[in-house]
C-alpha atoms as a PDB file:
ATOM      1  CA  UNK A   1       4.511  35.652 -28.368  1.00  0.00           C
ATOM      2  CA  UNK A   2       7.972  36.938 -28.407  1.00  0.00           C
ATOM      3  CA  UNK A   3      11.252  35.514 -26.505  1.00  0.00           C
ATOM      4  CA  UNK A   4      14.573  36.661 -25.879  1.00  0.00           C
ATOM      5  CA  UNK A   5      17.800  34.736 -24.968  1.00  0.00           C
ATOM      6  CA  UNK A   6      20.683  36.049 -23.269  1.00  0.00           C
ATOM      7  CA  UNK A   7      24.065  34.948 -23.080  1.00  0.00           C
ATOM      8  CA  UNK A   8      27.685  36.001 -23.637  1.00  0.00           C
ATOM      9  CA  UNK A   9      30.851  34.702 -25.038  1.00  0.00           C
ATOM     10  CA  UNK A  10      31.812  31.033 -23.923  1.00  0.00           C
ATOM     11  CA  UNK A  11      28.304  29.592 -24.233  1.00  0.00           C
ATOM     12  CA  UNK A  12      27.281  26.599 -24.971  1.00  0.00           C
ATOM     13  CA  UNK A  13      26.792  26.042 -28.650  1.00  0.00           C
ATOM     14  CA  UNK A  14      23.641  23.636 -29.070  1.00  0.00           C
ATOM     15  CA  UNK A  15      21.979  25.249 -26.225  1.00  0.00           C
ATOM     16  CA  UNK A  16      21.690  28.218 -27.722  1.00  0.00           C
ATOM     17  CA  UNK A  17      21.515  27.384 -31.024  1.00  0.00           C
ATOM     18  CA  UNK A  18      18.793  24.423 -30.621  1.00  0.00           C
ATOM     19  CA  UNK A  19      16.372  26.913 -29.250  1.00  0.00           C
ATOM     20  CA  UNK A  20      16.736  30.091 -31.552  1.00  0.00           C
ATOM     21  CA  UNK A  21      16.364  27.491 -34.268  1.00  0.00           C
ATOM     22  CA  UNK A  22      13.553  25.955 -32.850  1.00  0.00           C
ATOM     23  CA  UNK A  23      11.685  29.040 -32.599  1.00  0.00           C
ATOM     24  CA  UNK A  24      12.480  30.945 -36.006  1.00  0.00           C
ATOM     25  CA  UNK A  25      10.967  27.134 -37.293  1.00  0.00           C
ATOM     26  CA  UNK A  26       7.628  27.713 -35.283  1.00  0.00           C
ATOM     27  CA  UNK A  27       7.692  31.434 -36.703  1.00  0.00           C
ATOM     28  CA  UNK A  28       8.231  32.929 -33.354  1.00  0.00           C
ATOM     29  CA  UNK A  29       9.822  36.030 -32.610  1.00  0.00           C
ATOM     30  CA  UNK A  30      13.064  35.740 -30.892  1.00  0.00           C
ATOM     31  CA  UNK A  31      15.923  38.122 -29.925  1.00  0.00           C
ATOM     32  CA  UNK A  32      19.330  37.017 -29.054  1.00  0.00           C
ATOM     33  CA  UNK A  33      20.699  39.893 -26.218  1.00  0.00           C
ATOM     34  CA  UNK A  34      23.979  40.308 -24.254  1.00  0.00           C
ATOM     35  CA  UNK A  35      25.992  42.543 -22.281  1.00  0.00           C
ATOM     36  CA  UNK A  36      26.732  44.339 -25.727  1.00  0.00           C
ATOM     37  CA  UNK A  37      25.371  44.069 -28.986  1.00  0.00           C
ATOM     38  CA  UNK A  38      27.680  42.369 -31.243  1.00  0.00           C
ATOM     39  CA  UNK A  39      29.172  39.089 -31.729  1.00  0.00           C
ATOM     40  CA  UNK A  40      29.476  36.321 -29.204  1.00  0.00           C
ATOM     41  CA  UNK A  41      31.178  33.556 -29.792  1.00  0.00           C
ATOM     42  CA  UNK A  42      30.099  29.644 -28.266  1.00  0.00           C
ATOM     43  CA  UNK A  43      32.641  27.392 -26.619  1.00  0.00           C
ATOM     44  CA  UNK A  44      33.064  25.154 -29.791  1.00  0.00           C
ATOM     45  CA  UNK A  45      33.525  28.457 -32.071  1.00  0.00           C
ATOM     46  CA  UNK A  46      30.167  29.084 -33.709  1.00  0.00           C
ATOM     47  CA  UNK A  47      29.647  32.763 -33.956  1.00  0.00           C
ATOM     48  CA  UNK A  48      25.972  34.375 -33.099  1.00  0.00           C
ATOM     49  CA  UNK A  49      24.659  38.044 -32.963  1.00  0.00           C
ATOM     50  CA  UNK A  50      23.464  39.484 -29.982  1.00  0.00           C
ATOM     51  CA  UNK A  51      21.348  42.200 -31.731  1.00  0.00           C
ATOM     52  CA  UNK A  52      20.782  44.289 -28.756  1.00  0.00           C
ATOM     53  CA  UNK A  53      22.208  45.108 -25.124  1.00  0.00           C
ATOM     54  CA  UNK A  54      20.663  44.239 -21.910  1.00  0.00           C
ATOM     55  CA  UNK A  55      20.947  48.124 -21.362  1.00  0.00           C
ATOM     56  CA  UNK A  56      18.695  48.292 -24.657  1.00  0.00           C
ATOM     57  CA  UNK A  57      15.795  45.781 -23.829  1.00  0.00           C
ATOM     58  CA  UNK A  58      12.197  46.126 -22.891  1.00  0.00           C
ATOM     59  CA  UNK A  59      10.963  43.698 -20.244  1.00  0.00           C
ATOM     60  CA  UNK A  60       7.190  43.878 -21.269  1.00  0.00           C
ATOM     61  CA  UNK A  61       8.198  43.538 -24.606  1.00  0.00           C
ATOM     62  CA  UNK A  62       8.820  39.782 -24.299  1.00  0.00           C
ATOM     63  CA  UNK A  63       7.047  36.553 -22.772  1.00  0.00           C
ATOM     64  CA  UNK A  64       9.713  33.896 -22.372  1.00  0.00           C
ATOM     65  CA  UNK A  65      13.160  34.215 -21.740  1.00  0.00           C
ATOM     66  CA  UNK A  66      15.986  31.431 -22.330  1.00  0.00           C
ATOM     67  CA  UNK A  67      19.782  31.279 -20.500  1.00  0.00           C
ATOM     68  CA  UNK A  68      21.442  28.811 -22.291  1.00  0.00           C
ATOM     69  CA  UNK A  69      25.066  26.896 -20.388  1.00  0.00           C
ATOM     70  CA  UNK A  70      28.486  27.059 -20.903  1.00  0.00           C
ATOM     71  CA  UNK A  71      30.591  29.628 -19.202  1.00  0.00           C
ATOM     72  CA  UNK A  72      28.659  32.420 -19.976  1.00  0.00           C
ATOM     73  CA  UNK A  73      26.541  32.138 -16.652  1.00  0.00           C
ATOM     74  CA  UNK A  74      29.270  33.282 -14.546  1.00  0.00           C
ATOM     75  CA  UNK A  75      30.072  36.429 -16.306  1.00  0.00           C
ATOM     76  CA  UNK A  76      26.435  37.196 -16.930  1.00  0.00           C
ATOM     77  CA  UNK A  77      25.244  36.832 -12.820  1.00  0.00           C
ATOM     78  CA  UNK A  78      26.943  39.307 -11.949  1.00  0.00           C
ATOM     79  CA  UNK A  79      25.141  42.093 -14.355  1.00  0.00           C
ATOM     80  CA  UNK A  80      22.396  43.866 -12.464  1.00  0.00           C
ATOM     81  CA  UNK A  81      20.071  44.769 -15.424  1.00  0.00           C
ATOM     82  CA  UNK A  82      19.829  41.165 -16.518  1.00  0.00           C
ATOM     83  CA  UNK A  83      18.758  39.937 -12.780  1.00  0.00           C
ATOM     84  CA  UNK A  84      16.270  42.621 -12.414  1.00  0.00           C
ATOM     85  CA  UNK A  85      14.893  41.141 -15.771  1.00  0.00           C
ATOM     86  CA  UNK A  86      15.413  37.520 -14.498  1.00  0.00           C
ATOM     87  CA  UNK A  87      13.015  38.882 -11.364  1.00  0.00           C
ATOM     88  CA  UNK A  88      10.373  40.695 -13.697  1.00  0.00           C
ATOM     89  CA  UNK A  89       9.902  37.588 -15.562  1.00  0.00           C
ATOM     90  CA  UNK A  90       9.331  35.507 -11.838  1.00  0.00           C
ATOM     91  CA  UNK A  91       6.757  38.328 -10.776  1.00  0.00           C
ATOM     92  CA  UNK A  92       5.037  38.369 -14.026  1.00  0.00           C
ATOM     93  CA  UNK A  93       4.538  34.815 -14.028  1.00  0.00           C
ATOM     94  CA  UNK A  94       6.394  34.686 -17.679  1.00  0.00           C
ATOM     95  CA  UNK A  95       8.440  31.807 -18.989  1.00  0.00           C
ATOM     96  CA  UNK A  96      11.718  31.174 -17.471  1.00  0.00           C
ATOM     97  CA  UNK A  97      13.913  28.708 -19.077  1.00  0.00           C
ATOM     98  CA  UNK A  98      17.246  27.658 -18.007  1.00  0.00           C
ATOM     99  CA  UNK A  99      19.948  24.591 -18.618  1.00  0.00           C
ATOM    100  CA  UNK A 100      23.503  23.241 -17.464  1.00  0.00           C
ATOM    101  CA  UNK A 101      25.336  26.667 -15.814  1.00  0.00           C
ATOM    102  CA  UNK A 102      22.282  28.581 -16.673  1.00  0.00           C
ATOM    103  CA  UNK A 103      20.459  28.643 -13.136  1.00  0.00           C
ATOM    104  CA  UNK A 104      23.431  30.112 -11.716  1.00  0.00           C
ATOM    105  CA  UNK A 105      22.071  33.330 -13.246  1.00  0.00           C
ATOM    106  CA  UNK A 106      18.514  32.441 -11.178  1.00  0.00           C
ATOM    107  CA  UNK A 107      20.624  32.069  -8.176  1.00  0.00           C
ATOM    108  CA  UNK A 108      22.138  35.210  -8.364  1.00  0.00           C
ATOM    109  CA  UNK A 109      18.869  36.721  -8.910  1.00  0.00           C
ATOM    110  CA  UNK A 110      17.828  35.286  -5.596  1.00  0.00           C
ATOM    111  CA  UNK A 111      13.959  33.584  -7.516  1.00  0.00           C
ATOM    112  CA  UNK A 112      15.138  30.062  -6.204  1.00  0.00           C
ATOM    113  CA  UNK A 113      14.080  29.745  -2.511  1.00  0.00           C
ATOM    114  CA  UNK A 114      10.945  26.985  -2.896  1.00  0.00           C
ATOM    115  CA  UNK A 115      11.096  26.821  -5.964  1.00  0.00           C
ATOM    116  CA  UNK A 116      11.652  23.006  -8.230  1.00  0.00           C
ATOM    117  CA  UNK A 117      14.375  23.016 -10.397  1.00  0.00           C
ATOM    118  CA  UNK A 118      17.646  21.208 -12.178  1.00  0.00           C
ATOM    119  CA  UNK A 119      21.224  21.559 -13.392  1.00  0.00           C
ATOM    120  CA  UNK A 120      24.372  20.783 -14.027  1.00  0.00           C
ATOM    121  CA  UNK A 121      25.543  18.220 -11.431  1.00  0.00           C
ATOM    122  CA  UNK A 122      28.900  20.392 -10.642  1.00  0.00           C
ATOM    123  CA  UNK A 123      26.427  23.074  -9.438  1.00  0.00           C
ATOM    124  CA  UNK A 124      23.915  21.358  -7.327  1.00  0.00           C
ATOM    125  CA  UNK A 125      25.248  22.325  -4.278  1.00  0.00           C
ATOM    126  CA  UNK A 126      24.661  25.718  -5.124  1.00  0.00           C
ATOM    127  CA  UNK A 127      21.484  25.494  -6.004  1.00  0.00           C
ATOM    128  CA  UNK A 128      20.366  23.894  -2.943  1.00  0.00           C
ATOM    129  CA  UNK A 129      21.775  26.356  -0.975  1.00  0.00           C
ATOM    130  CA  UNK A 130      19.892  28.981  -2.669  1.00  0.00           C
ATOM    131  CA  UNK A 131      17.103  27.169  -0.936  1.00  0.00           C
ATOM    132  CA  UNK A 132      16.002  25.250  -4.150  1.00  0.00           C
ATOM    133  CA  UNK A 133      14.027  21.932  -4.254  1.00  0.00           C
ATOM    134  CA  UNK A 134      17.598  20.262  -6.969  1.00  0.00           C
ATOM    135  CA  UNK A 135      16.049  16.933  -8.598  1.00  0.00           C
ATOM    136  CA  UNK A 136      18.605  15.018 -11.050  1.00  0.00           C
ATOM    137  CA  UNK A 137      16.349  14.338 -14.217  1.00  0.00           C
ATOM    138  CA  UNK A 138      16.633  15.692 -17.968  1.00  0.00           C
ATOM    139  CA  UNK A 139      13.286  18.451 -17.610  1.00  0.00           C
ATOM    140  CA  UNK A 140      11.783  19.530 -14.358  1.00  0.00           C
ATOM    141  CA  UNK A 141       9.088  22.017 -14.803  1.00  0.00           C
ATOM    142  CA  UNK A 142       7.943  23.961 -11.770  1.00  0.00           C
ATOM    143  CA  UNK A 143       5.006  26.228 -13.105  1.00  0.00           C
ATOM    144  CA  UNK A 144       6.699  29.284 -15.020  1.00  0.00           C
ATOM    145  CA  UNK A 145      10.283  27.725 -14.874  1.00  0.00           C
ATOM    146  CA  UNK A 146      11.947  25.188 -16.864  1.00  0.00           C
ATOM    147  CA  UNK A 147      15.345  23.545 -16.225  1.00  0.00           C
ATOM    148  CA  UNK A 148      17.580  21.400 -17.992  1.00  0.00           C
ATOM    149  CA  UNK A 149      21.294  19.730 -17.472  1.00  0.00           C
ATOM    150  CA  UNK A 150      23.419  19.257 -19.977  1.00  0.00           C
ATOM    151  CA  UNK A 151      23.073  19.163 -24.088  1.00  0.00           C
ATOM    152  CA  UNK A 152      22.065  15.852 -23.957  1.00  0.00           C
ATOM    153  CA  UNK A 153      18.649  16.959 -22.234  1.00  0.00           C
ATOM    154  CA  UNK A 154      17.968  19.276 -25.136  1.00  0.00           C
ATOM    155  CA  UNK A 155      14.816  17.284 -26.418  1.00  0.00           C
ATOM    156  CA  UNK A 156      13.115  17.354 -23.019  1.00  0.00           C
ATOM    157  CA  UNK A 157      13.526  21.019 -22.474  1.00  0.00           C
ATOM    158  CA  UNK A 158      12.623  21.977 -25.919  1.00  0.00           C
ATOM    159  CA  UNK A 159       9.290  20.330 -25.579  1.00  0.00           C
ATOM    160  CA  UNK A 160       8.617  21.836 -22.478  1.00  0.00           C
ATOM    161  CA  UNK A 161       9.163  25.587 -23.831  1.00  0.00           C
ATOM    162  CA  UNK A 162       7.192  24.293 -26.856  1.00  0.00           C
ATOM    163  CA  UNK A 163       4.192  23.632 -24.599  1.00  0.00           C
ATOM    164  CA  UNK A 164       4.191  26.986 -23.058  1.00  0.00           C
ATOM    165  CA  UNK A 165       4.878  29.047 -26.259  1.00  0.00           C
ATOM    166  CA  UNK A 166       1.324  26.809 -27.888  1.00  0.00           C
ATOM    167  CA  UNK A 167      -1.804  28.577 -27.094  1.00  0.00           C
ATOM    168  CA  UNK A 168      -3.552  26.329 -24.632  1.00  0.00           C
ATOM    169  CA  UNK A 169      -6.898  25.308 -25.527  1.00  0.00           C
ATOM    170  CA  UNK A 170      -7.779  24.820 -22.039  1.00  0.00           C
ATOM    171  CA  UNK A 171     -10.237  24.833 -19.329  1.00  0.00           C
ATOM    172  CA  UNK A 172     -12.763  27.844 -18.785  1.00  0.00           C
ATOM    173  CA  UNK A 173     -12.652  29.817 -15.894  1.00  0.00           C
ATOM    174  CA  UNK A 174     -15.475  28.290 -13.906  1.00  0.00           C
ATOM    175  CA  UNK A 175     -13.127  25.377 -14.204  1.00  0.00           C
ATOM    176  CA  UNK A 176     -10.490  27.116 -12.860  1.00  0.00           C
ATOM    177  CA  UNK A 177     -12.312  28.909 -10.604  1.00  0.00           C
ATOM    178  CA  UNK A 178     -13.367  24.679  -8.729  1.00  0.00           C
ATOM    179  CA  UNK A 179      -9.820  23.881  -8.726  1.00  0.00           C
ATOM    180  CA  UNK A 180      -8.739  27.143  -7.069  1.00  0.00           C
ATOM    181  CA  UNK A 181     -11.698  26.863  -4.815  1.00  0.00           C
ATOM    182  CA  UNK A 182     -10.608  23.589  -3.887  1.00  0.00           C
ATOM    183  CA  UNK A 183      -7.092  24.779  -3.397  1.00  0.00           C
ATOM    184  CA  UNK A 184      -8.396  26.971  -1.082  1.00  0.00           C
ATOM    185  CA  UNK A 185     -10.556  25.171   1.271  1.00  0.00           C
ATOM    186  CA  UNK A 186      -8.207  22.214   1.502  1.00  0.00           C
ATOM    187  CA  UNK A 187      -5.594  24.635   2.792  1.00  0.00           C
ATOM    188  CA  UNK A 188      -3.398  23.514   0.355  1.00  0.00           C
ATOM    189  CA  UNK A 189       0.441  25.013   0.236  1.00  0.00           C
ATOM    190  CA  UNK A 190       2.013  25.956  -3.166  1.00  0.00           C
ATOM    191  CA  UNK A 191       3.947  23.365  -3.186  1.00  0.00           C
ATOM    192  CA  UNK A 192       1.280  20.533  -2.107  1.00  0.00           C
ATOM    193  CA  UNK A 193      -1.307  22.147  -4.884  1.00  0.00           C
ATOM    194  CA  UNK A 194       1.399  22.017  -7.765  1.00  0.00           C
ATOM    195  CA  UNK A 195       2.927  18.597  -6.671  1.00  0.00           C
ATOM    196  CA  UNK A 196      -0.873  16.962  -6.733  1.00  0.00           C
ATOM    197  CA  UNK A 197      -1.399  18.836  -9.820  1.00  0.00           C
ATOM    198  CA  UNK A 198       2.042  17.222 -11.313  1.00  0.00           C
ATOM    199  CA  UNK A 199       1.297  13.717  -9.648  1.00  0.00           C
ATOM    200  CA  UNK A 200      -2.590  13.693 -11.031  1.00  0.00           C
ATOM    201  CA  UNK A 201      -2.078  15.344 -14.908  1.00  0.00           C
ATOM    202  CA  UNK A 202       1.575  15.489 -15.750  1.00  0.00           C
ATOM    203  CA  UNK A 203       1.341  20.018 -15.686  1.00  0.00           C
ATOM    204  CA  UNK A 204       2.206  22.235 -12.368  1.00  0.00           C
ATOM    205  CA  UNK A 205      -0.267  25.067 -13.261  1.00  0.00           C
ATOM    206  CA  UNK A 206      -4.345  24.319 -13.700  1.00  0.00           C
ATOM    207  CA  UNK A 207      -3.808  27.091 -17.165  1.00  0.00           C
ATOM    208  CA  UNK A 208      -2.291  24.159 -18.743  1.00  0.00           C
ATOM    209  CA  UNK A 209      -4.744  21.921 -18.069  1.00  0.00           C
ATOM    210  CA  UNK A 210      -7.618  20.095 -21.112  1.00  0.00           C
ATOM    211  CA  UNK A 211     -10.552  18.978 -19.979  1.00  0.00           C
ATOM    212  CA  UNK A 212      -9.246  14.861 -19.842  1.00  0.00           C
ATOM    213  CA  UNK A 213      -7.185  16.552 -17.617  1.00  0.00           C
ATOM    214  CA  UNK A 214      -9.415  18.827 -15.327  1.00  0.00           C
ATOM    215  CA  UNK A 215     -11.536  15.228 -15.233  1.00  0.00           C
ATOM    216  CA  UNK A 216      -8.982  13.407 -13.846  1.00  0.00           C
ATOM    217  CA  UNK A 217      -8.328  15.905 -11.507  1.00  0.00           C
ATOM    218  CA  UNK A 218     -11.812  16.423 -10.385  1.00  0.00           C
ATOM    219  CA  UNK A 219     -11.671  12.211  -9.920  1.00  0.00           C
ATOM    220  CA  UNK A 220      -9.089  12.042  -7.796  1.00  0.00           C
ATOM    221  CA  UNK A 221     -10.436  14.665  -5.443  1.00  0.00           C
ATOM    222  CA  UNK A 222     -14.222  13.112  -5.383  1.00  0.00           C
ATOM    223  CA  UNK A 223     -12.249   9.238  -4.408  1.00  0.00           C
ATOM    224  CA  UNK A 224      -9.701  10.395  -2.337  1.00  0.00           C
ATOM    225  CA  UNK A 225     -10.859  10.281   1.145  1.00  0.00           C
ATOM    226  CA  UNK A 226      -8.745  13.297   1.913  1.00  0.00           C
ATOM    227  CA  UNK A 227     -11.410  15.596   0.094  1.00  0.00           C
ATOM    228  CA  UNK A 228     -14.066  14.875   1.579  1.00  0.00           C
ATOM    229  CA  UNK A 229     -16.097  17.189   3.617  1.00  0.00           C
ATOM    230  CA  UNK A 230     -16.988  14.695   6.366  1.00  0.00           C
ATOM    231  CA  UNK A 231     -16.872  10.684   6.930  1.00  0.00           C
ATOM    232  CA  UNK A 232     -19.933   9.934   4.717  1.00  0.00           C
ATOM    233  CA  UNK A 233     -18.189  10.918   2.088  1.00  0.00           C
ATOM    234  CA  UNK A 234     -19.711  14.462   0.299  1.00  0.00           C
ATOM    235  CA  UNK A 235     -17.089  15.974  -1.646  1.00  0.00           C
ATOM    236  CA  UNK A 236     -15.578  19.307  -2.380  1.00  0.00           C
ATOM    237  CA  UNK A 237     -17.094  18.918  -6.236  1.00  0.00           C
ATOM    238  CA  UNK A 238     -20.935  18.058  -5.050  1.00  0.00           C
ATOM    239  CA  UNK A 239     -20.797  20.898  -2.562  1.00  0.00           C
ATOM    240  CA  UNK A 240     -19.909  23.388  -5.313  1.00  0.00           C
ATOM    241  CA  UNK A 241     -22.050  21.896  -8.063  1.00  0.00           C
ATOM    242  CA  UNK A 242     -24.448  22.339  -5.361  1.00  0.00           C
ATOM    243  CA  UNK A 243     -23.851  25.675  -5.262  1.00  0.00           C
ATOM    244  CA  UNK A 244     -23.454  26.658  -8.703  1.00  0.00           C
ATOM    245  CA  UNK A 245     -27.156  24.942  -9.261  1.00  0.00           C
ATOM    246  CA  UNK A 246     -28.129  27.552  -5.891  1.00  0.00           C
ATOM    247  CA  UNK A 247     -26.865  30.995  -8.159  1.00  0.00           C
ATOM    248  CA  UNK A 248     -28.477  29.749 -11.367  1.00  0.00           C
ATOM    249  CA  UNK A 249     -32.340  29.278  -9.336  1.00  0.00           C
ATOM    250  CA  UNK A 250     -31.306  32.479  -7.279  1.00  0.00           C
ATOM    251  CA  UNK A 251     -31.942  30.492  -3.842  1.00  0.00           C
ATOM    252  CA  UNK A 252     -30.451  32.480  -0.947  1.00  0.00           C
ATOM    253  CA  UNK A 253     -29.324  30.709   2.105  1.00  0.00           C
ATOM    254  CA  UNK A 254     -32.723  30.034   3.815  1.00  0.00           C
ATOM    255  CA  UNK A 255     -34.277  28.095   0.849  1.00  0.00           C
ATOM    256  CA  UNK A 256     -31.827  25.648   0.405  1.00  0.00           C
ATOM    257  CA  UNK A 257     -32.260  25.439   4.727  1.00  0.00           C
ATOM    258  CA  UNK A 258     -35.760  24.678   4.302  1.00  0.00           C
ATOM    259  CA  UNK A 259     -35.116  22.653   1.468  1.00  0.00           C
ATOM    260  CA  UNK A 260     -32.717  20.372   3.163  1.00  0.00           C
ATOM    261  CA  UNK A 261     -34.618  20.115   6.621  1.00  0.00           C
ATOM    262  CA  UNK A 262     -37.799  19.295   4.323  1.00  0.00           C
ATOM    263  CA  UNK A 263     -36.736  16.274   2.165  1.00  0.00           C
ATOM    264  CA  UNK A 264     -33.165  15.216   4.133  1.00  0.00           C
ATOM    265  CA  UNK A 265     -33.661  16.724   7.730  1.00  0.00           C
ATOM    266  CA  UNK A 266     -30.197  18.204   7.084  1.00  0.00           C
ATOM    267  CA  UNK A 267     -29.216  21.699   8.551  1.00  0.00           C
ATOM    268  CA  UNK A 268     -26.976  22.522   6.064  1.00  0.00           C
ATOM    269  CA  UNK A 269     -24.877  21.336   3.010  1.00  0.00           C
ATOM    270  CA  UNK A 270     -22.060  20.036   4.600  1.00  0.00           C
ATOM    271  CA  UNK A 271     -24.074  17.262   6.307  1.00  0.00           C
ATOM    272  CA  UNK A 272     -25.031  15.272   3.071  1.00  0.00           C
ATOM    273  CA  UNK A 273     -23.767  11.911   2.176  1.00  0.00           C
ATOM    274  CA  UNK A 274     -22.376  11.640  -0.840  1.00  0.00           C
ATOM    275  CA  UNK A 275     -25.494   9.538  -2.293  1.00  0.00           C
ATOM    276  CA  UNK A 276     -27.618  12.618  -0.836  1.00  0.00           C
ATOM    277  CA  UNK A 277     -25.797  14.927  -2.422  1.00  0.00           C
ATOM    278  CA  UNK A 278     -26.394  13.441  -5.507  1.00  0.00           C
ATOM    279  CA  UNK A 279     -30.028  13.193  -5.198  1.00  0.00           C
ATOM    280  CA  UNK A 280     -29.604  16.979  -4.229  1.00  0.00           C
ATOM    281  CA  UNK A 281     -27.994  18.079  -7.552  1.00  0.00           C
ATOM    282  CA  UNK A 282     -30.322  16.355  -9.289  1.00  0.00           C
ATOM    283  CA  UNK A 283     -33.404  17.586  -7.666  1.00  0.00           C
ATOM    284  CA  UNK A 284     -31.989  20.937  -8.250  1.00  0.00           C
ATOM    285  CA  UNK A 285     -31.150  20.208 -12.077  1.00  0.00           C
ATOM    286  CA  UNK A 286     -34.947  19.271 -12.198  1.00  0.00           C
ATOM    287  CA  UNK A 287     -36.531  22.021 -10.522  1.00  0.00           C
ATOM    288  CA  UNK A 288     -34.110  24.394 -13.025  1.00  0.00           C
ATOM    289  CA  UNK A 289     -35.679  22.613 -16.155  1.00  0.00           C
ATOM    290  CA  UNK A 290     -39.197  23.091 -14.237  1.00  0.00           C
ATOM    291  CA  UNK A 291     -38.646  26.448 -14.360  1.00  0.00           C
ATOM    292  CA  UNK A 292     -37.142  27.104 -17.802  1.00  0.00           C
ATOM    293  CA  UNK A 293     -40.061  24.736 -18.938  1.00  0.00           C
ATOM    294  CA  UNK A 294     -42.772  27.032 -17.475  1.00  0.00           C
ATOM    295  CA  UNK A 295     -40.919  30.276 -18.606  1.00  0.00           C
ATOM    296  CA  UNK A 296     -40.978  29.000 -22.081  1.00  0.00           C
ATOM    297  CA  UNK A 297     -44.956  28.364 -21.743  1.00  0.00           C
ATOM    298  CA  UNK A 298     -45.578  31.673 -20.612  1.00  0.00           C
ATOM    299  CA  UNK A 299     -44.258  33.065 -23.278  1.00  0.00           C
ATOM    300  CA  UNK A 300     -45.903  30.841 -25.812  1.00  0.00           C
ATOM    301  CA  UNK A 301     -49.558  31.905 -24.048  1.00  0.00           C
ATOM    302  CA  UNK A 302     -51.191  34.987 -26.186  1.00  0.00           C
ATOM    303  CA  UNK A 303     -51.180  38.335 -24.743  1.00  0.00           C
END
């Protein structure tokens, strides 16, 4: 994990400040760059070192990058190396983090259009013209960006970055896999799938989800009558347990036919009630520990 601020004279002093402390404290790598290496100097007077030039940096070479207020915004949007790295971050999916004057910069760097964010109230306006979704509260985290206001916000924001800079211990990909599945088949937008996502567990991306969280997710789709597959109620997580259960026996399409038309008179999954469906999973689960029971025996026979 490495991040990089940029800024210029004129900044805002606790904004930059607060997070280059914050970080050296968690023993994080951080670079402080500007149009030119050398001193900058904050609004109030406090004096930092920009160690290295935007000319000078290395996109890869960093994860999450911070744009502290002040006036420094308005000199800084209009340098074309900083809002081609502005844009790599946005297509990489990396951390972008951004408070009072500091989305200007995003605006100039056209990454806005759809996109959740926040400012400072002078430059709303702006904002929303840059086709941006402006919301007036102290954090507002839209997947890989994070915005802030003013100073006063500071708290908020920090603990936001601090969430993406801790490695998640998070959901496997299976998991992920469901959710994106889901996504999928409920024709879900962007903007639907990370506002459910916010509404349901408090993140906007399933990476930052724990398991209490992927549960209550999976909940909410299984009671909502929104997900499910027809009126008697099977949902989106009983077809694809269903279907997981299929891989792990190896059944191809026409066993599970015959299976259904057998025991349910059912043509296909689709047309299982929810209380079938869950006599179907388990069924399967049995027949699975059938077999593993009977594999185990034949290996215990003598040859």
């Amino acid at each position: 994990m490495k991040a990089l601020i940029v800024s210029a004279d004129e900044f805002e002093d606790s904004e930059l400040l607060v997070p280059y402390y914050r970080f050296l404290e968690e023993e994080i790598e951080i670079d402080i760059a500007s149009i030119k290496s050398g001193p900058i100097i904050g609004k109030h007077g406090y004096h930092v070192l920009a160690t290295l030039s935007l000319a000078q940096l290395d996109s890869s070479a960093y994860d999450i990058l911070i744009l502290p207020g002040g006036k420094a915004p308005a000199l800084l949007r209009k340098d074309k190396k900083l809002l081609a790295l502005v844009r790599h971050f946005f297509e990489k999916g990396k951390t972008v983090a951004a408070t009072c004057h500091g989305p200007q910069i995003l605006v100039s760097a056209g990454v806005l259009t759809g996109r959740r964010a926040t400012c400072y109230r002078n430059i709303a306006e702006e904002l929303q013209e840059a086709g941006c979704i402006y919301s007036d509260e102290q954090v507002v985290v839209d997947d890989n960006l994070i915005t802030s206001r003013v100073s006063a916000d500071l708290p908020a924001f920090m603990r936001e970055i601090m969430k993406k800079c801790r490695r998640p211990t998070g959901i496997d990909r299976k998991k992920l896999a469901l959710i994106h599945i889901v996504k999928k088949e409920l024709n879900l937008s962007d903007q639907e799938y990370r506002d459910i996502l916010q509404q349901v567990t408090g993140v906007r991306s399933a990476k930052d989800l724990d398991e209490t969280a992927f549960q209550r997710l999976l909940r909410y789709f299984t009671r909502s009558k929104r997900y499910q597959i027809n009126q008697y109620g099977l949902t989106f997580r009983q077809k694809y347990f269903i279907k997981h259960l299929l891989a792990d026996l190896g059944w191809d399409d026409q066993h599970i036919l015959n299976f259904l038309k057998k025991y349910y008179q059912k043509t296909a999954i689709d047309e299982l009630t929810k209380k079938e469906a869950s006599n179907v999973i388990e069924s399967l689960k049995n027949i699975i520990k059938h077999e593993i029971k009977n594999s185990l025996n034949d290996r215990e026979q003598p040859s």
